[in-house]
PDB file of N, CA and C in Angstrom:
ATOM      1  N   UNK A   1       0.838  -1.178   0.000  1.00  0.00           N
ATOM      2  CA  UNK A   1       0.000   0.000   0.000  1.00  0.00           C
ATOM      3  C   UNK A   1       0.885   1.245   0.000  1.00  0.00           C
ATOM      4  N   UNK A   2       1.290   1.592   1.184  1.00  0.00           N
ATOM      5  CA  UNK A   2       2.903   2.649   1.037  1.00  0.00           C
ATOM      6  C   UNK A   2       2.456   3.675   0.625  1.00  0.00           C
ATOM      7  N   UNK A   3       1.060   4.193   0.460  1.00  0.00           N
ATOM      8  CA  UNK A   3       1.055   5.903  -0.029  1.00  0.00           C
ATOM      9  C   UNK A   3       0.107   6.800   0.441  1.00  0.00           C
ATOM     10  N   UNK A   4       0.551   7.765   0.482  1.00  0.00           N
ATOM     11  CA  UNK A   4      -0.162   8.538   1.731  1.00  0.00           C
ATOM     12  C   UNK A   4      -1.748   8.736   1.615  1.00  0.00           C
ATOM     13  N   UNK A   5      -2.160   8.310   0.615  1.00  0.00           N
ATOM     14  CA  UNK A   5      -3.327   8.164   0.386  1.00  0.00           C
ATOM     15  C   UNK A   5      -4.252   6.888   1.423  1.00  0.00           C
ATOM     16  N   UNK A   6      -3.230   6.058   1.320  1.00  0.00           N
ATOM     17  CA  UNK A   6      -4.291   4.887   2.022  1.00  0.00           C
ATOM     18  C   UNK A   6      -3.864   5.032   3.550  1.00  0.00           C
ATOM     19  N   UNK A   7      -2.638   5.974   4.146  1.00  0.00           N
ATOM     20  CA  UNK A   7      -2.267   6.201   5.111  1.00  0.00           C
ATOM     21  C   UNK A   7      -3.537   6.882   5.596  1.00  0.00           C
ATOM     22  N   UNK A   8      -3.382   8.267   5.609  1.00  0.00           N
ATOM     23  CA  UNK A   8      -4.891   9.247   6.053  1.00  0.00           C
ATOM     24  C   UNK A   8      -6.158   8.162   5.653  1.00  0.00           C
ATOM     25  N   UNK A   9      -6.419   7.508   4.896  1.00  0.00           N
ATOM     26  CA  UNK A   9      -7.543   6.637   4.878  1.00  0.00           C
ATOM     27  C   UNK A   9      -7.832   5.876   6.193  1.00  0.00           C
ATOM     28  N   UNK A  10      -6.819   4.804   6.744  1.00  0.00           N
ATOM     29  CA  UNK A  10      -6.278   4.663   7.781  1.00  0.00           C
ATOM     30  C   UNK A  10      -6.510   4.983   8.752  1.00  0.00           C
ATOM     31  N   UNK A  11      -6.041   6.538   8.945  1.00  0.00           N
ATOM     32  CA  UNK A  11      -6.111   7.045  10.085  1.00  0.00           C
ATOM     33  C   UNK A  11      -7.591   7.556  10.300  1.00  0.00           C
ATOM     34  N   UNK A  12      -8.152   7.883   8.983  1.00  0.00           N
ATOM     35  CA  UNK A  12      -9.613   8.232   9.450  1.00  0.00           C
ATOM     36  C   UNK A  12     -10.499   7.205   9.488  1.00  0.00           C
ATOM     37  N   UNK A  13     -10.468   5.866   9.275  1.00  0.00           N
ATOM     38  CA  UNK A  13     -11.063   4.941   9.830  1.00  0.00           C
ATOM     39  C   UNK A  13     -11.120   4.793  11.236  1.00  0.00           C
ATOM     40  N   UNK A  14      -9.762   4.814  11.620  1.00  0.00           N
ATOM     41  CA  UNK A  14      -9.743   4.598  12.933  1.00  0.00           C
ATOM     42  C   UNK A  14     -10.358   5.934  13.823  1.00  0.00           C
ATOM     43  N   UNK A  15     -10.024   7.209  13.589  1.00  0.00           N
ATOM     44  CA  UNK A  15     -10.739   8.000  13.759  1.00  0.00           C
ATOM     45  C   UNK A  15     -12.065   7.747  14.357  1.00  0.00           C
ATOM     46  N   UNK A  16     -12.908   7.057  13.133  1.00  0.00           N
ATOM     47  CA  UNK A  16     -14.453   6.848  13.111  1.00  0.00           C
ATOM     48  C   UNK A  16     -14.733   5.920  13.811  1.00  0.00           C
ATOM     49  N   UNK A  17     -13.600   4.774  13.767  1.00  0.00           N
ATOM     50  CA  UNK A  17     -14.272   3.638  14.884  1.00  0.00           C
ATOM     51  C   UNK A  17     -14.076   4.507  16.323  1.00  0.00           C
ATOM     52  N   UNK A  18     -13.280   5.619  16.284  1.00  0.00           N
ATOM     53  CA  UNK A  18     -13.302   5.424  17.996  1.00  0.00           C
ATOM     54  C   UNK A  18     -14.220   6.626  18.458  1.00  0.00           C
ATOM     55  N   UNK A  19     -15.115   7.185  17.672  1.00  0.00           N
ATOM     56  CA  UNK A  19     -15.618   7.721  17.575  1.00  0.00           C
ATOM     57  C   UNK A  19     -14.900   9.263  18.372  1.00  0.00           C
ATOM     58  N   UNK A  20     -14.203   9.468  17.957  1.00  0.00           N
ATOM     59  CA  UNK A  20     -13.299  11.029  17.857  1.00  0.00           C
ATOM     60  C   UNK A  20     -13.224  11.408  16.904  1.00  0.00           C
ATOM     61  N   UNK A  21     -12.277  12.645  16.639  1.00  0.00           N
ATOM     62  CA  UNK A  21     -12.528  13.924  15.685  1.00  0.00           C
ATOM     63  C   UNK A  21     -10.830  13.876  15.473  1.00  0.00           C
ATOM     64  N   UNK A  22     -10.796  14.487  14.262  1.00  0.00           N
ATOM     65  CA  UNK A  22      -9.451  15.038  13.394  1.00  0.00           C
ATOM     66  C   UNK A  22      -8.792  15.735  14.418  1.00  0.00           C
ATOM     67  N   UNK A  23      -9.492  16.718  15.282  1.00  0.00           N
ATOM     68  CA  UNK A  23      -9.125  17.977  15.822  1.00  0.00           C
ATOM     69  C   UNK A  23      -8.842  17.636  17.431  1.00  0.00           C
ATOM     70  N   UNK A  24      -8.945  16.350  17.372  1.00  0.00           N
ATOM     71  CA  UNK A  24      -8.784  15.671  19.319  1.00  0.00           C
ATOM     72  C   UNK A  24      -7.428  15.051  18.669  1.00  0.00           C
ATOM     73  N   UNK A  25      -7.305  14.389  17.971  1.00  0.00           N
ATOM     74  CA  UNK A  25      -6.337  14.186  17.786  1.00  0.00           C
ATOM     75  C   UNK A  25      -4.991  14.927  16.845  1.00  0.00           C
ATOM     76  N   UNK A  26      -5.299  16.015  16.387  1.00  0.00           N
ATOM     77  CA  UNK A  26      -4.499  16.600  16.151  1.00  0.00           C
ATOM     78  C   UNK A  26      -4.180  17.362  17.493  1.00  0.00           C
ATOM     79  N   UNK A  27      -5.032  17.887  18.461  1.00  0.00           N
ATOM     80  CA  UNK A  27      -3.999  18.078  19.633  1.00  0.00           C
ATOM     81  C   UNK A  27      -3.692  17.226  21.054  1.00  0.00           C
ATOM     82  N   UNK A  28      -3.661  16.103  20.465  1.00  0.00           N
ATOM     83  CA  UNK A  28      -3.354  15.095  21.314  1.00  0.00           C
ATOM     84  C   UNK A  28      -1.912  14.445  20.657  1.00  0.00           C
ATOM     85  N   UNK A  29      -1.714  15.369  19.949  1.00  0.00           N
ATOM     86  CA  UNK A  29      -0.532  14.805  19.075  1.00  0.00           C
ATOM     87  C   UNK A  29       0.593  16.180  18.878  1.00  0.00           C
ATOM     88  N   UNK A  30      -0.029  17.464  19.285  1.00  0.00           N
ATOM     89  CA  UNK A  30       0.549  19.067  19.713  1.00  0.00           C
ATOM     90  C   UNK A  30       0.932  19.517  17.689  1.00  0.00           C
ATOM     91  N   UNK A  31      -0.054  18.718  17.109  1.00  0.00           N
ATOM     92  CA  UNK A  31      -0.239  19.189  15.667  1.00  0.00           C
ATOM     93  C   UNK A  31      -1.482  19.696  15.379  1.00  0.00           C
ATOM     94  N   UNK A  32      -1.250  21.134  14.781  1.00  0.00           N
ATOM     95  CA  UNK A  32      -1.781  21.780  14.213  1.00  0.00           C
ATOM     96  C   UNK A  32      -3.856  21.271  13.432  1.00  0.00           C
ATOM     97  N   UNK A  33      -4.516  21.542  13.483  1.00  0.00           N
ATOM     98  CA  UNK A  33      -5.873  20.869  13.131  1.00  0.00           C
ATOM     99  C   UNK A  33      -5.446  21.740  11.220  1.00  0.00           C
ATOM    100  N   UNK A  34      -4.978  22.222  11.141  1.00  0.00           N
ATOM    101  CA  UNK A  34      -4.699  22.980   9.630  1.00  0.00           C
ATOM    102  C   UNK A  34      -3.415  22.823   9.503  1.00  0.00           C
ATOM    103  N   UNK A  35      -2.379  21.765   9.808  1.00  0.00           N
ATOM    104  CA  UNK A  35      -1.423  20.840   9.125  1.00  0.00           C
ATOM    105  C   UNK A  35      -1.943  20.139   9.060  1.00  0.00           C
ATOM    106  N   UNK A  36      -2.497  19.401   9.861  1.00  0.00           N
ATOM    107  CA  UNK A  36      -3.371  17.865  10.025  1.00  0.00           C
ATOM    108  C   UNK A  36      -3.849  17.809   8.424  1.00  0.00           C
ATOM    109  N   UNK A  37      -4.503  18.535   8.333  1.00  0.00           N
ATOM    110  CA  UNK A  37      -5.933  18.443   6.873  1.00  0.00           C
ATOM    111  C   UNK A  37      -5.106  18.855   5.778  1.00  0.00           C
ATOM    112  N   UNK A  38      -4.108  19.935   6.067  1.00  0.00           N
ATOM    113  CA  UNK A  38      -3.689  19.800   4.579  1.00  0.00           C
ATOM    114  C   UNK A  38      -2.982  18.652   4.272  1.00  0.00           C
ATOM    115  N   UNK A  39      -2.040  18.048   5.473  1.00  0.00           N
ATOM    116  CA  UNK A  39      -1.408  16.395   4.895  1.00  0.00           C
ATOM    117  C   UNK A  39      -2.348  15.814   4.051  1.00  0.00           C
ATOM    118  N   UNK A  40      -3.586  15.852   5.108  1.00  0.00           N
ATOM    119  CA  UNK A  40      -4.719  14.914   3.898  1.00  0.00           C
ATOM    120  C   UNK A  40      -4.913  15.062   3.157  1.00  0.00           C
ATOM    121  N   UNK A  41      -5.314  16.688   2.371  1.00  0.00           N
ATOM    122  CA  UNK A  41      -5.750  17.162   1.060  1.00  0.00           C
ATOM    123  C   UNK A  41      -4.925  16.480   0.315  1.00  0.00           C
ATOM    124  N   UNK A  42      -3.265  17.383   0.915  1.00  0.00           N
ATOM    125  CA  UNK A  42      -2.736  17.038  -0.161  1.00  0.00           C
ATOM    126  C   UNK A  42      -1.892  15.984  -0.847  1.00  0.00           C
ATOM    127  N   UNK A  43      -2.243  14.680   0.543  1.00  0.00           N
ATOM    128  CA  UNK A  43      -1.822  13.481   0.235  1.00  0.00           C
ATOM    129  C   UNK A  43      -0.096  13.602   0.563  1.00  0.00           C
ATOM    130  N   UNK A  44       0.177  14.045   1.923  1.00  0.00           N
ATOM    131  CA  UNK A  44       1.454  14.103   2.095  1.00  0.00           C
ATOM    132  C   UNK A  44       1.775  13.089   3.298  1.00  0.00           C
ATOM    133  N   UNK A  45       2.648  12.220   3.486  1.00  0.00           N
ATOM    134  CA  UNK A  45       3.128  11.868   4.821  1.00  0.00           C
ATOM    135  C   UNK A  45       3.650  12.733   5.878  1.00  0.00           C
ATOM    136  N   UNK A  46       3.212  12.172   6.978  1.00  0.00           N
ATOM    137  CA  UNK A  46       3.457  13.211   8.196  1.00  0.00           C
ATOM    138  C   UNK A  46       5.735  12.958   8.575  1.00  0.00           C
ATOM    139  N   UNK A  47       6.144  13.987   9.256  1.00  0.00           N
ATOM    140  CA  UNK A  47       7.360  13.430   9.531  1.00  0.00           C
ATOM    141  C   UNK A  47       7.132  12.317  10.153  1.00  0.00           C
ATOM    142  N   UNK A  48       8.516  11.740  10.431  1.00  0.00           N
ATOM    143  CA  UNK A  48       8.744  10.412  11.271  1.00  0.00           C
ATOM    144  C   UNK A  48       8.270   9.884  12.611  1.00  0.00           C
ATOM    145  N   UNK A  49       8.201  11.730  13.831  1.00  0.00           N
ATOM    146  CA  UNK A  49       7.982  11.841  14.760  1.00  0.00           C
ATOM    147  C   UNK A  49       6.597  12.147  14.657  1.00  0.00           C
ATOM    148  N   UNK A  50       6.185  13.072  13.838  1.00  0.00           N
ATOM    149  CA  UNK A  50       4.529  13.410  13.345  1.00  0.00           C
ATOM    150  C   UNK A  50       3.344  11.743  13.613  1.00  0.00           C
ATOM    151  N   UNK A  51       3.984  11.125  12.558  1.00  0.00           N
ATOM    152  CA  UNK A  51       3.227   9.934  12.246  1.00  0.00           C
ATOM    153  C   UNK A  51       3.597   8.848  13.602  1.00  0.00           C
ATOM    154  N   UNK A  52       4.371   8.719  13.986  1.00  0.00           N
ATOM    155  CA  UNK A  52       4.287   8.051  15.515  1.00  0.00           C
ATOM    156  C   UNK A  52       3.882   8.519  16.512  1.00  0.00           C
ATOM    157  N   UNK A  53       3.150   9.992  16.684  1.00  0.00           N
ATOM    158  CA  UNK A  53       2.464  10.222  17.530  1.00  0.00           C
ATOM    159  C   UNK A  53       1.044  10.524  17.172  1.00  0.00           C
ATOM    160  N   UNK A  54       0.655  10.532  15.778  1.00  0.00           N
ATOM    161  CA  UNK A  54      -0.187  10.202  15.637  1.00  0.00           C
ATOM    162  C   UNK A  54      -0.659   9.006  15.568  1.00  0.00           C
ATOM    163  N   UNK A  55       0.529   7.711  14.858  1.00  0.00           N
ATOM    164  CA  UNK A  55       0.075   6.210  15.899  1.00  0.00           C
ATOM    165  C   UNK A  55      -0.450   5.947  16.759  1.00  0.00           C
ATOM    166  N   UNK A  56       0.154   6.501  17.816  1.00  0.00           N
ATOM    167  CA  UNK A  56       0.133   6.670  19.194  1.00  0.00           C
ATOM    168  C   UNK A  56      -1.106   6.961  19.772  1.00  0.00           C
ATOM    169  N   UNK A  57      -1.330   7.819  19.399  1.00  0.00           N
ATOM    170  CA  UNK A  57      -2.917   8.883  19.966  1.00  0.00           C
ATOM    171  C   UNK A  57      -4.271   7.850  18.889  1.00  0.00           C
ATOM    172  N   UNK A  58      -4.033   7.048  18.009  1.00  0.00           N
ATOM    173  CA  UNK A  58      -4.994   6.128  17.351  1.00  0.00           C
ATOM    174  C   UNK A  58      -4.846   5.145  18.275  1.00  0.00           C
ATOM    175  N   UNK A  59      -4.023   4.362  19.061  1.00  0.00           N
ATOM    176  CA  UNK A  59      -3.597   3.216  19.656  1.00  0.00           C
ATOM    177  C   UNK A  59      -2.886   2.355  18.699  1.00  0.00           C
ATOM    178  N   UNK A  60      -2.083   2.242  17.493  1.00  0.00           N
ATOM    179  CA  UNK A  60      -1.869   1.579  16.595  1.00  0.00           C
ATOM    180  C   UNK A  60      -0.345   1.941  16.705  1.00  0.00           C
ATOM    181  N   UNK A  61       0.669   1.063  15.281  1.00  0.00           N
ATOM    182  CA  UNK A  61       1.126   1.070  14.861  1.00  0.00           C
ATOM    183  C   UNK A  61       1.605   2.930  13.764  1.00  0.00           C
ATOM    184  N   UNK A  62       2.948   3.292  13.248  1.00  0.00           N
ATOM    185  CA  UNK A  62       3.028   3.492  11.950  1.00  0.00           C
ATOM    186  C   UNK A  62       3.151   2.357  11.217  1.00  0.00           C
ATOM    187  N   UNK A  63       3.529   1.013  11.595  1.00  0.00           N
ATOM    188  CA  UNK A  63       3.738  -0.146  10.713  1.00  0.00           C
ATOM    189  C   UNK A  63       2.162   0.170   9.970  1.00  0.00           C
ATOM    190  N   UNK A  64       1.390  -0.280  10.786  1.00  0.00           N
ATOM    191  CA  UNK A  64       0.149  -0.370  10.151  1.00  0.00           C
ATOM    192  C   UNK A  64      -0.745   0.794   9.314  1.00  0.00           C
ATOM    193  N   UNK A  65      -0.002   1.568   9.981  1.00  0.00           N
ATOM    194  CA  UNK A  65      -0.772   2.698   9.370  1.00  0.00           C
ATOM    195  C   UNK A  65       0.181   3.214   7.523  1.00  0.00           C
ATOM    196  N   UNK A  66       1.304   2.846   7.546  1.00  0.00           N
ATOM    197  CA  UNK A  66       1.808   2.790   6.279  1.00  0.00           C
ATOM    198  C   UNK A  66       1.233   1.415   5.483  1.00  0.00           C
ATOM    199  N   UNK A  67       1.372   0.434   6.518  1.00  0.00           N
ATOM    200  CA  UNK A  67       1.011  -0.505   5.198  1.00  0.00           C
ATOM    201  C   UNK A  67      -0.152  -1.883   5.549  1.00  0.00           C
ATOM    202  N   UNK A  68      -0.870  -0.862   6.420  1.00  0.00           N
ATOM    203  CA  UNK A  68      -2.096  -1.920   6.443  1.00  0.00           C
ATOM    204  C   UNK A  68      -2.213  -3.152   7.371  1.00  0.00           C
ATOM    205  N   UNK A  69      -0.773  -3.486   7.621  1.00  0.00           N
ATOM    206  CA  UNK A  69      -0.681  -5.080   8.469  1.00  0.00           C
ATOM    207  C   UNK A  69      -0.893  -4.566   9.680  1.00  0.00           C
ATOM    208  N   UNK A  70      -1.437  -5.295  10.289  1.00  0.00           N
ATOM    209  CA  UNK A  70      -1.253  -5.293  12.037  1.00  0.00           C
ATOM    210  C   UNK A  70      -0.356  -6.340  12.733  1.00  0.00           C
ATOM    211  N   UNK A  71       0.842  -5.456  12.783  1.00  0.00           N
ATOM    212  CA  UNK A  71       2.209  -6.526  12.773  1.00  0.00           C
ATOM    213  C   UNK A  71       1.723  -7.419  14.496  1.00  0.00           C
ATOM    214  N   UNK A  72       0.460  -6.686  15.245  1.00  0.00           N
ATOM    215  CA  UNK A  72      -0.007  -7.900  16.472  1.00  0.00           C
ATOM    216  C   UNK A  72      -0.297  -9.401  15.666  1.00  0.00           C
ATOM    217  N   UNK A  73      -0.900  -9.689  14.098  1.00  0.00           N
ATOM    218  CA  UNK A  73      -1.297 -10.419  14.018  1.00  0.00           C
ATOM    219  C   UNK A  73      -0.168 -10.967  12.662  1.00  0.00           C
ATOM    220  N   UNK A  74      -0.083 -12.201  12.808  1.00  0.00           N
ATOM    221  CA  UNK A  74       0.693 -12.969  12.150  1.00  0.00           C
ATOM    222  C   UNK A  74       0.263 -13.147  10.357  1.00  0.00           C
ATOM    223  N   UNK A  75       1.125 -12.925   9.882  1.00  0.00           N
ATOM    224  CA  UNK A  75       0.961 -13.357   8.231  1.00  0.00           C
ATOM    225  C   UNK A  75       0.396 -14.990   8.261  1.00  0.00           C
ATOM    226  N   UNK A  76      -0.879 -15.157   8.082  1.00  0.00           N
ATOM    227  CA  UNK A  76      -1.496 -16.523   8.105  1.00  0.00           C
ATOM    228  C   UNK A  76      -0.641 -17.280   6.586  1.00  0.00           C
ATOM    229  N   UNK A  77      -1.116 -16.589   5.923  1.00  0.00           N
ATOM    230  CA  UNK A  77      -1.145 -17.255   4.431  1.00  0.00           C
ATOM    231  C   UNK A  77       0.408 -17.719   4.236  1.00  0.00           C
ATOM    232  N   UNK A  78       1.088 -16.576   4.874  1.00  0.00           N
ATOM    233  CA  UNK A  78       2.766 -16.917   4.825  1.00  0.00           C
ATOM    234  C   UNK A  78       3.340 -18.028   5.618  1.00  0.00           C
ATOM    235  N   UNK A  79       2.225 -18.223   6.384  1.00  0.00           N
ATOM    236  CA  UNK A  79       3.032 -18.721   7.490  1.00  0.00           C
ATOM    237  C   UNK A  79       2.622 -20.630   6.939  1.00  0.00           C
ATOM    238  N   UNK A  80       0.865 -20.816   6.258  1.00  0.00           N
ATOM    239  CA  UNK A  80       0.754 -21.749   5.737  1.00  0.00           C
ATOM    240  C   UNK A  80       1.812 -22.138   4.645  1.00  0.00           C
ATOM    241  N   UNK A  81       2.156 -21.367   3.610  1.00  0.00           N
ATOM    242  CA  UNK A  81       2.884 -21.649   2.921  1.00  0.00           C
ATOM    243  C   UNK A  81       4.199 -22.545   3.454  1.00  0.00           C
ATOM    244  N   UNK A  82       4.822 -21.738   4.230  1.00  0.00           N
ATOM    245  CA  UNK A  82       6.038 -21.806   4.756  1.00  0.00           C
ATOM    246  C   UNK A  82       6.047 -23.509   5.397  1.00  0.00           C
ATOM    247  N   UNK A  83       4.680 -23.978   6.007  1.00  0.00           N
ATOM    248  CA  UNK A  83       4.323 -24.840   6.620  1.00  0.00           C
ATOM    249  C   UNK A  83       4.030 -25.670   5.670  1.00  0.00           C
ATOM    250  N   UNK A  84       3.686 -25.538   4.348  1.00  0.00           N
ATOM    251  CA  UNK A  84       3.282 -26.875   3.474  1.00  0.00           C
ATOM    252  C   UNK A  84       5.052 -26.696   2.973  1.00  0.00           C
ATOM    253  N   UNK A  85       5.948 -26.122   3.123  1.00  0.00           N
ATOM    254  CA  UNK A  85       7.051 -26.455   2.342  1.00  0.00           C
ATOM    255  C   UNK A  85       7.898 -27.254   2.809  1.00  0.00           C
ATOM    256  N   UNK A  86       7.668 -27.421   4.690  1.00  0.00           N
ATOM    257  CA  UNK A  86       8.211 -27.813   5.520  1.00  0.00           C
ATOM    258  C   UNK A  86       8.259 -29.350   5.377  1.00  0.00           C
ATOM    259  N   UNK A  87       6.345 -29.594   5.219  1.00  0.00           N
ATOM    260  CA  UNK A  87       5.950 -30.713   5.230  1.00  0.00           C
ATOM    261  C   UNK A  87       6.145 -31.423   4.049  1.00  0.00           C
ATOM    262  N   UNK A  88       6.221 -30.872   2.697  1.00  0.00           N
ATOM    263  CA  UNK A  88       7.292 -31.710   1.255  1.00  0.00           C
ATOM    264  C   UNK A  88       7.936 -31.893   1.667  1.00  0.00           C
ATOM    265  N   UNK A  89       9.403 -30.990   2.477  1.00  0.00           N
ATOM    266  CA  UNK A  89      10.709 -31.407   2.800  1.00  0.00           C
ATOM    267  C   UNK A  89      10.806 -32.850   3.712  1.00  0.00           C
ATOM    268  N   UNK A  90      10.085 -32.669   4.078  1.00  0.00           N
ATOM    269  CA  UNK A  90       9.558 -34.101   5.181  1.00  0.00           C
ATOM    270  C   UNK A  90       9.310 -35.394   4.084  1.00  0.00           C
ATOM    271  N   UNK A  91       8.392 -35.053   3.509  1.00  0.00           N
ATOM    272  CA  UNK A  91       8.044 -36.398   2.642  1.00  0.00           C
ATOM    273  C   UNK A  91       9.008 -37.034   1.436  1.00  0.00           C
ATOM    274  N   UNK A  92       9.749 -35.972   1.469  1.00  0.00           N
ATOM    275  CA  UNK A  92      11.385 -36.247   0.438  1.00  0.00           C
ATOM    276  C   UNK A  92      12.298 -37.248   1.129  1.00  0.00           C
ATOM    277  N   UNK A  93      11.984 -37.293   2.770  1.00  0.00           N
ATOM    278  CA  UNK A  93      13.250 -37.604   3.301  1.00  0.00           C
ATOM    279  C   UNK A  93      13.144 -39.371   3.363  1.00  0.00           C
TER     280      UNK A  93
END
């Protein structure tokens, strides 16, 4: 995913589930409510420190919030894979 587009998407989901506002968390984060929105307009990433405290103040990740995973929960599909390759190597022997 990786673009600031699905980032602010992201963040305003979570936003909505927790039922808060742009503007609680832009100063729960000591950012601006008019930096906040123009990142969004204009589809910019926040700095390094920006976006981890806005993590922060969501309860989340930046992992997740750049790219969607919730590194709490394990790559299933990877992890099956990894597990049927195990189990060929087994039946070779």
């Amino acid at each position: 995913m990786e673009n600031a587009e699905e980032f602010w998407k992201l963040v305003n989901q979570l936003i909505k589930a927790q039922k808060t506002k742009q503007e609680a968390i832009a100063a729960s984060c000591d950012i601006s409510i008019q930096t906040l929105r123009g990142w969004i307009t204009k589809k910019r990433f926040p700095n390094a420190p920006e976006a981890h405290r806005i993590a922060q103040a969501l309860g989340t990740t930046v992992e997740y919030l750049i790219s969607g995973k919730d590194p709490e929960k394990p790559d299933t599909a990877g992890l099956v894979k990894h597990a049927e390759a195990l189990l060929d190597g087994l039946k070779k022997l």
